[in-house]
Protein backbone atom coordinates (compact mmCIF):
# COMPACT_ATOMS: atom_id res chain seq x y z
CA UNK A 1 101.40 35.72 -46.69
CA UNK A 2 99.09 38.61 -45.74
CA UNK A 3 98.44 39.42 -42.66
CA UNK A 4 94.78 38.52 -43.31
CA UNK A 5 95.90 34.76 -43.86
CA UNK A 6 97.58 34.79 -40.76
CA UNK A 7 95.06 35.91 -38.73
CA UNK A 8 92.93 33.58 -40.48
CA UNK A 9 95.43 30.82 -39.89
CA UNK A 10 96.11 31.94 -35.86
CA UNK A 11 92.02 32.11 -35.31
CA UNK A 12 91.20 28.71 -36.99
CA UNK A 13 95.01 27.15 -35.17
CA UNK A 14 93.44 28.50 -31.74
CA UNK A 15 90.12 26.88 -32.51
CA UNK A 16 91.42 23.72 -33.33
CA UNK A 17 93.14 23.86 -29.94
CA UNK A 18 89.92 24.04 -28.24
CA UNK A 19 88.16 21.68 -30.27
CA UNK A 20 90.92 19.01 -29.26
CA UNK A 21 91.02 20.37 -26.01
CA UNK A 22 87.38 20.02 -25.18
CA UNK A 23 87.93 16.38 -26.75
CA UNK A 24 90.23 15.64 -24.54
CA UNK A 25 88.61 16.29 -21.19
CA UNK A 26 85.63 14.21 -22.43
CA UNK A 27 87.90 11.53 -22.40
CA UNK A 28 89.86 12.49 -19.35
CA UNK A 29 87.54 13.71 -16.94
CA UNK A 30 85.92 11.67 -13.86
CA UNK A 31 82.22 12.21 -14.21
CA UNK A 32 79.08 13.67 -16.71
CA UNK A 33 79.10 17.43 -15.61
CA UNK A 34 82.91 18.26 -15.52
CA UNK A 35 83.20 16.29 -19.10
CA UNK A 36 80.11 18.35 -20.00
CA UNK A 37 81.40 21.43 -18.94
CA UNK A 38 84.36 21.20 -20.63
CA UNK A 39 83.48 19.69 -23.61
CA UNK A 40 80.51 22.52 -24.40
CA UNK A 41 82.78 25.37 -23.29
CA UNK A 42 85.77 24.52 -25.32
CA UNK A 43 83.48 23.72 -28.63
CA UNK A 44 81.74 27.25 -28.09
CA UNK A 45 85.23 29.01 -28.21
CA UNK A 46 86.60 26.94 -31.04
CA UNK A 47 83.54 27.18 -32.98
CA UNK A 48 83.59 31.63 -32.28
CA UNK A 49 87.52 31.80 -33.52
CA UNK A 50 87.14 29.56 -36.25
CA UNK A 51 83.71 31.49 -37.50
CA UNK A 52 85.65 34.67 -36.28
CA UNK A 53 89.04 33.63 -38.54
CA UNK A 54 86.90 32.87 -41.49
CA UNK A 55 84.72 36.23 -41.34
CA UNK A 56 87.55 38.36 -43.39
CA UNK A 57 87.47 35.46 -46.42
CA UNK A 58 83.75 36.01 -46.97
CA UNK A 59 82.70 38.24 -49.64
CA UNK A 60 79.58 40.08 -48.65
CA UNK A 61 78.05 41.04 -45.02
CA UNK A 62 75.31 38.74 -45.62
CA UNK A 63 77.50 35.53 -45.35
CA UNK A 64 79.37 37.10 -42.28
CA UNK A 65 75.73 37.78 -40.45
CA UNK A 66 74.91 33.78 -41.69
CA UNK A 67 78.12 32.86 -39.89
CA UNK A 68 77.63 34.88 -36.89
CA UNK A 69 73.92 33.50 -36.65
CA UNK A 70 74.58 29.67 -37.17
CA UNK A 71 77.78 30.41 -34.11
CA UNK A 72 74.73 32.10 -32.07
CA UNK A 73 72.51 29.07 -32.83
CA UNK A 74 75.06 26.38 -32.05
CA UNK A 75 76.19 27.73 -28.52
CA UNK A 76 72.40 28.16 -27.53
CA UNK A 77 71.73 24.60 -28.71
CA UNK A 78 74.96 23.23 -26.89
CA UNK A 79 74.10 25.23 -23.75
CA UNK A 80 70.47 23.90 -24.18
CA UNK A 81 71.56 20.45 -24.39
CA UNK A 82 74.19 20.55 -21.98
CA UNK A 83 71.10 21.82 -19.37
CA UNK A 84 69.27 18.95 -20.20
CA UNK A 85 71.55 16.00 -20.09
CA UNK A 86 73.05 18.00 -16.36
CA UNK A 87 69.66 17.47 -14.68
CA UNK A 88 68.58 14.37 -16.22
CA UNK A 89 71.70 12.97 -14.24
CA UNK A 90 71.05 14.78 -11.14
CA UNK A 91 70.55 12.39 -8.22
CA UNK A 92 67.00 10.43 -8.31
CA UNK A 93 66.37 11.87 -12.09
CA UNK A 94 67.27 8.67 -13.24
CA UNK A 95 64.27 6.00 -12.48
CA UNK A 96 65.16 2.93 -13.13
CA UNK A 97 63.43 0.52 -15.36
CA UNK A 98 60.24 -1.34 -14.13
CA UNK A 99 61.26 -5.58 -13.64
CA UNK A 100 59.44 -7.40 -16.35
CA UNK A 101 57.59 -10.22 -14.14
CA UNK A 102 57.36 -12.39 -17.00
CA UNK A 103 53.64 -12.50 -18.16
């Protein structure tokens, strides 16, 4: 092995780590904004060193700029999204639904 292929093999090992990681304390932790925090910190980091171990195996800069752009993209949308859900769950964010009376 090169030491290219390991380095691609340590990065993508250490981002598989946080993927599983980040899926387990969605499934561990007590309530929405620890299991969000977790989960959207730990996919941002596995997502960079798996884009980050793959960068030497593409052939041009242009696919390496793609890469880096669609890792840019996905941690703004996560971060986005992780903002959203957050408040929506603040205290007295949630209203509840109207009774149906019937008619």
């Amino acid at each position: 092995m090169t030491p290219i292929d390991l380095y691609t093999l340590a990065m993508i090992a250490a981002g598989a780590f946080f993927f599983f990681a980040g899926t387990l304390g969605l499934l561990r932790f007590p309530d929405l904004h620890s299991r969000l925090h977790a989960l959207t910190k730990a996919d941002n980091l596995g997502l960079g060193l798996i884009v980050l171990g793959l960068l030497p195996r593409m052939g041009d800069v242009a696919t390496m700029l793609k890469m880096l752009l669609v890792w840019v993209l996905v941690v703004g949308a996560a971060a986005t999204v992780a903002q959203l859900i957050a408040r929506i769950a603040l205290p007295g964010h949630l209203r509840s639904r109207p009774k149906d009376d019937g008619r």
